[in-house]
Protein backbone atom coordinates (compact mmCIF):
# COMPACT_ATOMS: atom_id res chain seq x y z
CA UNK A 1 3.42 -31.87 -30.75
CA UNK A 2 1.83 -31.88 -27.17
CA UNK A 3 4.14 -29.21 -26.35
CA UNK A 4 3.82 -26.97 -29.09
CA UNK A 5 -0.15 -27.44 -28.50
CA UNK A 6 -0.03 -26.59 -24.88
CA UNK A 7 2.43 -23.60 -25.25
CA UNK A 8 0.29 -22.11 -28.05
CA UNK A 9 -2.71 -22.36 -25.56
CA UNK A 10 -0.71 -20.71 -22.90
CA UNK A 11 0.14 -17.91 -25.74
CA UNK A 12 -3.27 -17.42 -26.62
CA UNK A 13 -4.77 -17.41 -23.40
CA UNK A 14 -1.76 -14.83 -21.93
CA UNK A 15 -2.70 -12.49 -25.22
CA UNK A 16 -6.62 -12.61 -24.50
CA UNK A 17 -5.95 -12.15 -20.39
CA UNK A 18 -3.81 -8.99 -21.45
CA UNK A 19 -6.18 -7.75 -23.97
CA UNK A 20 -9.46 -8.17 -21.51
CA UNK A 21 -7.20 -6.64 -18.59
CA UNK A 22 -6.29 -3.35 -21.21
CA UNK A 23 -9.45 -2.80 -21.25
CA UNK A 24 -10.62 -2.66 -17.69
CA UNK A 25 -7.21 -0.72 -16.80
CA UNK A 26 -8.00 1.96 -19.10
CA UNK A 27 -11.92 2.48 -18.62
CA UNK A 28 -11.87 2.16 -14.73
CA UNK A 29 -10.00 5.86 -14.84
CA UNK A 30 -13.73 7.12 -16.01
CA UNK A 31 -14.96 5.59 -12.82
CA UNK A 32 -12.49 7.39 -10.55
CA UNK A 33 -13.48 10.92 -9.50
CA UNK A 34 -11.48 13.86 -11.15
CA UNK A 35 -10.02 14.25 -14.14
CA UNK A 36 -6.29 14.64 -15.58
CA UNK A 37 -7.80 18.34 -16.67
CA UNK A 38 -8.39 19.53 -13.70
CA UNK A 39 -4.99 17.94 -12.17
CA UNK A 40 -3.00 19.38 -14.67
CA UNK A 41 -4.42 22.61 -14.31
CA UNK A 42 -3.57 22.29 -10.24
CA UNK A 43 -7.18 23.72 -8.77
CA UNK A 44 -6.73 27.01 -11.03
CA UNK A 45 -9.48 28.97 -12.79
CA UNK A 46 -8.01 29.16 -15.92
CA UNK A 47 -10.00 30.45 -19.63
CA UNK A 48 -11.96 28.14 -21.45
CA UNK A 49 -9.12 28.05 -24.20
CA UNK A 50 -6.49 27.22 -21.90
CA UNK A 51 -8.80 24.10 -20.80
CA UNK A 52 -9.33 23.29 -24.55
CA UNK A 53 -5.59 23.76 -25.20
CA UNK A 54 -4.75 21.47 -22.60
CA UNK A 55 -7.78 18.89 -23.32
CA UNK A 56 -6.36 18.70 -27.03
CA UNK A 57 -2.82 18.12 -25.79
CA UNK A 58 -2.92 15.41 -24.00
CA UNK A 59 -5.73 13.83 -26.75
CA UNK A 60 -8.52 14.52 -23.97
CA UNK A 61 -11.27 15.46 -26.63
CA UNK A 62 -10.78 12.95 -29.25
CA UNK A 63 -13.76 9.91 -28.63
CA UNK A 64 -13.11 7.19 -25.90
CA UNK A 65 -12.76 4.23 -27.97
CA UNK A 66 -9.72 6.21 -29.96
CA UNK A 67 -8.42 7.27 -26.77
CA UNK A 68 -8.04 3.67 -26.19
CA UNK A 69 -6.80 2.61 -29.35
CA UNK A 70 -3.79 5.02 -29.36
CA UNK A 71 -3.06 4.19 -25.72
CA UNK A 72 -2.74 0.42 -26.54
CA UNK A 73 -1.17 0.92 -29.69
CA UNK A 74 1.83 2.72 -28.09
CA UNK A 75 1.39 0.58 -24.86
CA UNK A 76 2.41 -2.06 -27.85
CA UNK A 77 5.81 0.21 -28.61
CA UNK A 78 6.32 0.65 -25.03
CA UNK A 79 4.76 4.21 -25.18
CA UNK A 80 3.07 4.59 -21.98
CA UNK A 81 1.98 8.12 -22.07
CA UNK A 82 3.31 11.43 -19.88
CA UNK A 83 3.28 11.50 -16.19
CA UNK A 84 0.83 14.37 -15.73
CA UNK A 85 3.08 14.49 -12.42
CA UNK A 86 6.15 14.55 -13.52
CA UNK A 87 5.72 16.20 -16.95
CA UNK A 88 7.79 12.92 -17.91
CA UNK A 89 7.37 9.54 -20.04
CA UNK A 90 5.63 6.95 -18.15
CA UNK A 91 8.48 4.36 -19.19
CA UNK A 92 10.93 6.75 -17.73
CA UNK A 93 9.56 7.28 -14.65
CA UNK A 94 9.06 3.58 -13.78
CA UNK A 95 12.39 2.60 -15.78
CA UNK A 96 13.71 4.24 -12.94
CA UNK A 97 12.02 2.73 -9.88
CA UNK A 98 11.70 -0.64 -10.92
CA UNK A 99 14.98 -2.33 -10.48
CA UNK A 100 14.54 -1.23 -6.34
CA UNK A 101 10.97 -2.96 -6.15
CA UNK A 102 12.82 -6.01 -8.55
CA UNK A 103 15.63 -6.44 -6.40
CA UNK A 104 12.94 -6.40 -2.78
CA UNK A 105 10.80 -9.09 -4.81
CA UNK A 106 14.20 -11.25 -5.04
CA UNK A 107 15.24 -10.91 -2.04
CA UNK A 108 11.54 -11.57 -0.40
CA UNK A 109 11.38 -14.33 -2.61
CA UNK A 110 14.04 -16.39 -1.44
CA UNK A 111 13.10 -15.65 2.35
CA UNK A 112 10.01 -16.77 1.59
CA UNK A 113 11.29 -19.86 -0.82
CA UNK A 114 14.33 -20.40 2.33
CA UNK A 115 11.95 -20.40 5.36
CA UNK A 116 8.62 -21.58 3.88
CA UNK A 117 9.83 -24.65 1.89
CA UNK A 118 12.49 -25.35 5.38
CA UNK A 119 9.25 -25.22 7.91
CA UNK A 120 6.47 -26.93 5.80
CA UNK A 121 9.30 -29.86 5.16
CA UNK A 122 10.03 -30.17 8.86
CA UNK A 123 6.51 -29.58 10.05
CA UNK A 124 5.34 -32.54 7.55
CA UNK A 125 8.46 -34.95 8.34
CA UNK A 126 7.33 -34.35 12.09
CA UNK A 127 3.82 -34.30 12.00
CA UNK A 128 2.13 -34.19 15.40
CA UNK A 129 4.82 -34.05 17.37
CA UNK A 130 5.37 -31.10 19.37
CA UNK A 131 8.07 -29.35 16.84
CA UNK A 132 5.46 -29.71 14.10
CA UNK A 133 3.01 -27.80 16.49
CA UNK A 134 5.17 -25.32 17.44
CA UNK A 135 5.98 -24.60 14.02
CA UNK A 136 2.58 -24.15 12.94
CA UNK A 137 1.63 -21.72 15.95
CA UNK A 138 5.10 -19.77 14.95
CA UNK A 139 3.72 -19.46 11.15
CA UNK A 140 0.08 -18.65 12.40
CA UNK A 141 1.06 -15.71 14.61
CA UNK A 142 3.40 -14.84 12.22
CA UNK A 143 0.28 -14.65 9.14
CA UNK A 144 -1.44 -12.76 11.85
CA UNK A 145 0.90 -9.69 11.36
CA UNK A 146 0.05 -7.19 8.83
CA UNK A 147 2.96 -5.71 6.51
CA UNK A 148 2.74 -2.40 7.84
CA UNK A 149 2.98 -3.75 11.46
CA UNK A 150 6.17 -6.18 10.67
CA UNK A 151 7.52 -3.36 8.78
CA UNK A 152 7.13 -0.76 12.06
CA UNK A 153 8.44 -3.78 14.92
CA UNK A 154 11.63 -4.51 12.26
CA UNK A 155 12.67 -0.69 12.50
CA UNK A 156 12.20 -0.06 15.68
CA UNK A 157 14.16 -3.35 17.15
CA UNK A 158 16.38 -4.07 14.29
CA UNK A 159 17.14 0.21 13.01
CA UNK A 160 16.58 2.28 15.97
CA UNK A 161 17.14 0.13 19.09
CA UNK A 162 20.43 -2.15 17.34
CA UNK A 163 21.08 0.47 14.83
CA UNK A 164 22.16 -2.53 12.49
CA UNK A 165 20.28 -1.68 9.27
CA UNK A 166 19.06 1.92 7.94
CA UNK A 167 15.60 3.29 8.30
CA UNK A 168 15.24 4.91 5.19
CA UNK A 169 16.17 4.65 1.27
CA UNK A 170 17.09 2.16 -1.20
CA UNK A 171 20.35 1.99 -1.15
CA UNK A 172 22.81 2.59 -3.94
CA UNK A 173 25.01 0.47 -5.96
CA UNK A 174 24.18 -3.65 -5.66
CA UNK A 175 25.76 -3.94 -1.87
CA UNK A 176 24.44 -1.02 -0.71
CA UNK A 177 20.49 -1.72 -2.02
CA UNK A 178 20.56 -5.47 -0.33
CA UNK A 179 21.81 -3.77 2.67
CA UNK A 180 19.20 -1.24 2.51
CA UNK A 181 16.38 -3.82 1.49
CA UNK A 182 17.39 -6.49 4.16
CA UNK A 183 14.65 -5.06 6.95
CA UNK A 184 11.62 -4.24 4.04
CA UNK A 185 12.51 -7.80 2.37
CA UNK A 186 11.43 -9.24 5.78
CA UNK A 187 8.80 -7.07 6.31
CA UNK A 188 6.94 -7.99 2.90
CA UNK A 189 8.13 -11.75 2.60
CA UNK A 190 6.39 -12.31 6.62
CA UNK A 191 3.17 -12.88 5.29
CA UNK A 192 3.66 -15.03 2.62
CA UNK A 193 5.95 -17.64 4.30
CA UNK A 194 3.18 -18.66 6.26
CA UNK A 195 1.21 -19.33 2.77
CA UNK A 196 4.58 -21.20 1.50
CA UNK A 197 5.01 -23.29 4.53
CA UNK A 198 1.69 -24.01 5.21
CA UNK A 199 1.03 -25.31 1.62
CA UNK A 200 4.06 -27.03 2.00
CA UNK A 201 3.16 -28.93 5.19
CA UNK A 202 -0.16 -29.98 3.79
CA UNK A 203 1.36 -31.20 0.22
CA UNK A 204 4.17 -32.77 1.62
CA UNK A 205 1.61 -34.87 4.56
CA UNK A 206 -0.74 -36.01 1.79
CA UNK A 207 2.27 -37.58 -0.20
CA UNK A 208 3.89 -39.49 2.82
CA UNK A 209 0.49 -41.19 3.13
CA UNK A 210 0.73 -42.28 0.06
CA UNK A 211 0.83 -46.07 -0.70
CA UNK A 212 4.11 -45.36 -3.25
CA UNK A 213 6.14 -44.34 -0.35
CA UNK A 214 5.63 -46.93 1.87
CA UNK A 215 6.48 -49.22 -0.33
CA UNK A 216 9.90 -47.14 -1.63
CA UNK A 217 10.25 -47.20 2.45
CA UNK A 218 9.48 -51.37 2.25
CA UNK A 219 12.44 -51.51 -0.59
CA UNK A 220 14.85 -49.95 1.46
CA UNK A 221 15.48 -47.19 0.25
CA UNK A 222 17.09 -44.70 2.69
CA UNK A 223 14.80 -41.78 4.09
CA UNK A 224 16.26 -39.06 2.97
CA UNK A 225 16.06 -40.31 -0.45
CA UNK A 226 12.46 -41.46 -0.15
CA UNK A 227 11.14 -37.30 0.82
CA UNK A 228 13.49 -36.21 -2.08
CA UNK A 229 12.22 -38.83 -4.92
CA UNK A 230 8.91 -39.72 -3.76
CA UNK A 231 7.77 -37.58 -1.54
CA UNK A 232 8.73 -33.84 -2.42
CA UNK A 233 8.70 -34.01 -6.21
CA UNK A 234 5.29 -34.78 -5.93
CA UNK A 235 4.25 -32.36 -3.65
CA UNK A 236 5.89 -29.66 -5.65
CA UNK A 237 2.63 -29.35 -8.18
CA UNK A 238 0.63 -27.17 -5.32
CA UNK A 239 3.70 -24.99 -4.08
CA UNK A 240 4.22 -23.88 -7.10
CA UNK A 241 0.95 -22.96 -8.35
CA UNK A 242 1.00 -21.02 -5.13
CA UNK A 243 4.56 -19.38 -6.01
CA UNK A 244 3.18 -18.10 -9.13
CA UNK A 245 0.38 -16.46 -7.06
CA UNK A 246 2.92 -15.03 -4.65
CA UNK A 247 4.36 -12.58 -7.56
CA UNK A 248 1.23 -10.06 -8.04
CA UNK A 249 1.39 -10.35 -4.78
CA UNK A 250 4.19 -9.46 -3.84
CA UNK A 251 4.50 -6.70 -6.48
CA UNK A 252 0.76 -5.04 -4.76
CA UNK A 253 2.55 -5.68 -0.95
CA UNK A 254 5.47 -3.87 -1.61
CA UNK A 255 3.75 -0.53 -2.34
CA UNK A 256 2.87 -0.81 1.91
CA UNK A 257 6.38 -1.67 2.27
CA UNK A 258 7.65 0.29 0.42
CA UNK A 259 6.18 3.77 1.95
CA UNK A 260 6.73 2.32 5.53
CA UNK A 261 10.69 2.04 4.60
CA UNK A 262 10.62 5.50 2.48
CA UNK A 263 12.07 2.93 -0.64
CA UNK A 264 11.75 4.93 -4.31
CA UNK A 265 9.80 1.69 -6.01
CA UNK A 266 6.78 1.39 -8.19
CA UNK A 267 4.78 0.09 -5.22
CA UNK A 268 5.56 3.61 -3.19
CA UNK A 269 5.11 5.37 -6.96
CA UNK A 270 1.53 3.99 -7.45
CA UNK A 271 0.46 4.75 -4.19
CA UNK A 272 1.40 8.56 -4.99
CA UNK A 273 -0.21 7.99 -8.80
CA UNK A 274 -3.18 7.17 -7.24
CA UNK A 275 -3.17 10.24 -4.82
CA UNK A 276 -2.83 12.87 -7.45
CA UNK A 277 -4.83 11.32 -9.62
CA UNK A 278 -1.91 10.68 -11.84
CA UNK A 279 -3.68 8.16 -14.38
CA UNK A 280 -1.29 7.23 -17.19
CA UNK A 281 1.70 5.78 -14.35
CA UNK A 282 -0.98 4.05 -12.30
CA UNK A 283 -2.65 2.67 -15.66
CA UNK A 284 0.82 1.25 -16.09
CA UNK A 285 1.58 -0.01 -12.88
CA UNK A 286 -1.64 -1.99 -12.56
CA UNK A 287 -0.63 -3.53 -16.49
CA UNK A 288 2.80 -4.59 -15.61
CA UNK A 289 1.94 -6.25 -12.25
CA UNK A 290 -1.06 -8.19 -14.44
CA UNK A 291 1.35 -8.34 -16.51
CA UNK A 292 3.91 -10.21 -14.98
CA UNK A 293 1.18 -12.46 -12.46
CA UNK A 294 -0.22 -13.88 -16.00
CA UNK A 295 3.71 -14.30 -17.95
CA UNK A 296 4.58 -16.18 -14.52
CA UNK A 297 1.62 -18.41 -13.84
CA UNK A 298 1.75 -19.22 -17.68
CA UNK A 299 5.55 -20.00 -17.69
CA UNK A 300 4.80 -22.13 -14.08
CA UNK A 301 1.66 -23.99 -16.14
CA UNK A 302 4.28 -25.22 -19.08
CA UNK A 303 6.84 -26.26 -16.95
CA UNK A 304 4.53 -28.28 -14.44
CA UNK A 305 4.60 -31.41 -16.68
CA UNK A 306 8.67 -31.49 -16.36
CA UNK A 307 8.59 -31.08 -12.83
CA UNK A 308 6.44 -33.95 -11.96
CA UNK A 309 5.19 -35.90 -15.01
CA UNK A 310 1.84 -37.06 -13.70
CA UNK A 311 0.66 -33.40 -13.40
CA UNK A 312 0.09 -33.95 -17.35
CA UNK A 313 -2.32 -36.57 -16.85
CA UNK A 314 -4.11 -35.16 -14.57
CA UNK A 315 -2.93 -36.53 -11.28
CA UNK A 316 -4.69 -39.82 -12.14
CA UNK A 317 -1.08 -41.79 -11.30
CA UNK A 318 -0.56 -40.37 -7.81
């Protein structure tokens, strides 16, 4: 009964986030300068009917609020609209990009899940010692490094001085795209294993301390048993609330990534949307990513309690 209560809350709250973030999707176009008219008509000085014939196709003179209602009703049906762009539907477009940015998220994601979960561990089990400093100035320099810079020092050590990895493209077929995504996975997972690890680190200190462990140490229970029972199943809780932060973004890095590597993804696609002014794909872009931050973070919030029990009542057994 607790769980049906809890995922129903989840439910509702996921369907009123969604509904709240329609809304401020779709009316922020009317604070943007320009206007799909005037894009569509590329700069021309065309006759007042063409304008109205244009306005009326693309449902430009019906009243706001409708505009909105038929744009979330077939955002429902997975109707996104036509790319004023590409004179294409908006699921079409992004159908086609989005396995390339899915497959970069994966493979960022376990970089960051490898290295950030390996340092924080060994940083915490070795906590002011001089590995567990030197692995805290490695992930500080390393946060210090903006995509875009990682992204430019990767190709020019790793593409153009070794010439092991291409410079440019995604890649096709499923061997072909991981080779092509290897350098750009690094690139856009840098930053956030320093969030991982350092999160990790801290979690993982504050549970050693704890009076539980010393006395699962005091049964004799053997170490490595000890981090894996008592000590990292508790510390879990905060790494993955920050995971579930990591996907929007991830999804909002990889646009940077993205046009640094020449990849065809939705990141490198809404940074051209927004460009040329290109509303409907960016509209659904900016959904999707929401989209998928809230469905994560929701799915995360559920599964919490089964992942460390005490979570449920509220920490108060730690």
């Amino acid at each position: 009964m607790m769980l049906a209560r809890r995922i129903g809350g989840k439910l509702g709250s996921l369907v009123l986030t969604l509904f709240l973030v329609s809304l401020l999707v779709f009316f922020s176009r009317f604070l943007v300068p320009g206007d799909p008219v005037s894009f569509l008509l590329r700069g021309r000085k065309p006759s007042p009917e063409a304008v109205a014939l244009v306005t009326e196709q693309y449902g430009l003179n019906l009243p706001v609020w409708q505009q909105y209602v038929n744009w979330f009703t077939g955002m429902l049906q997975g109707d996104f609209g036509r790319s004023l762009q590409y004179r294409q539907d908006v699921s079409v477009v992004i159908g086609e990009r989005l396995p390339v940015t899915l497959m970069l998220v994966v493979m960022a994601g376990l970089i960051i899940g490898v290295l950030g979960l390996t340092s924080g561990i060994i940083a915490s089990l070795n906590r002011g010692r001089p590995l567990d400093r030197s692995i805290l100035i490695g992930l500080t320099v390393l946060g210090a490094i903006p995509s875009f810079v990682g992204a430019i020092v990767l190709i020019a050590i790793f593409a153009v001085q070794l010439g092991w990895f291409p410079t440019f493209g995604s890649g096709e077929g499923f061997s072909d795209m991981v080779y092509h995504l290897t350098l750009p996975s690094i690139a856009l997972a840098l930053v956030f294993v320093v969030l991982v690890g350092k999160v990790t680190r801290s979690s993982m200190v504050e549970q050693l301390g704890r009076e539980h462990v010393e006395v699962a140490t005091s049964r004799g229970l053997r170490r490595g048993t000890v981090i894996r029972r008592h000590v990292f199943r508790n510390a879990i809780g905060p790494i993955l609330t920050v995971s579930g932060l990591l996907v929007a973004g991830l999804l909002v890095a990889s646009s940077i990534v993205e046009a640094a590597f020449g990849v065809a993804g939705i990141g490198s696609l809404l940074v051209q949307s927004v460009d040329r002014l290109d509303f409907p794909v960016v509209q659904a872009i900016v959904l999707l990513v929401v989209t998928a931050f809230v469905v994560v973070n929701g799915i995360i919030d559920v599964l919490e309690p089964w992942i460390d029990p005490r979570s449920a009542a509220g920490g108060s057994a730690r």
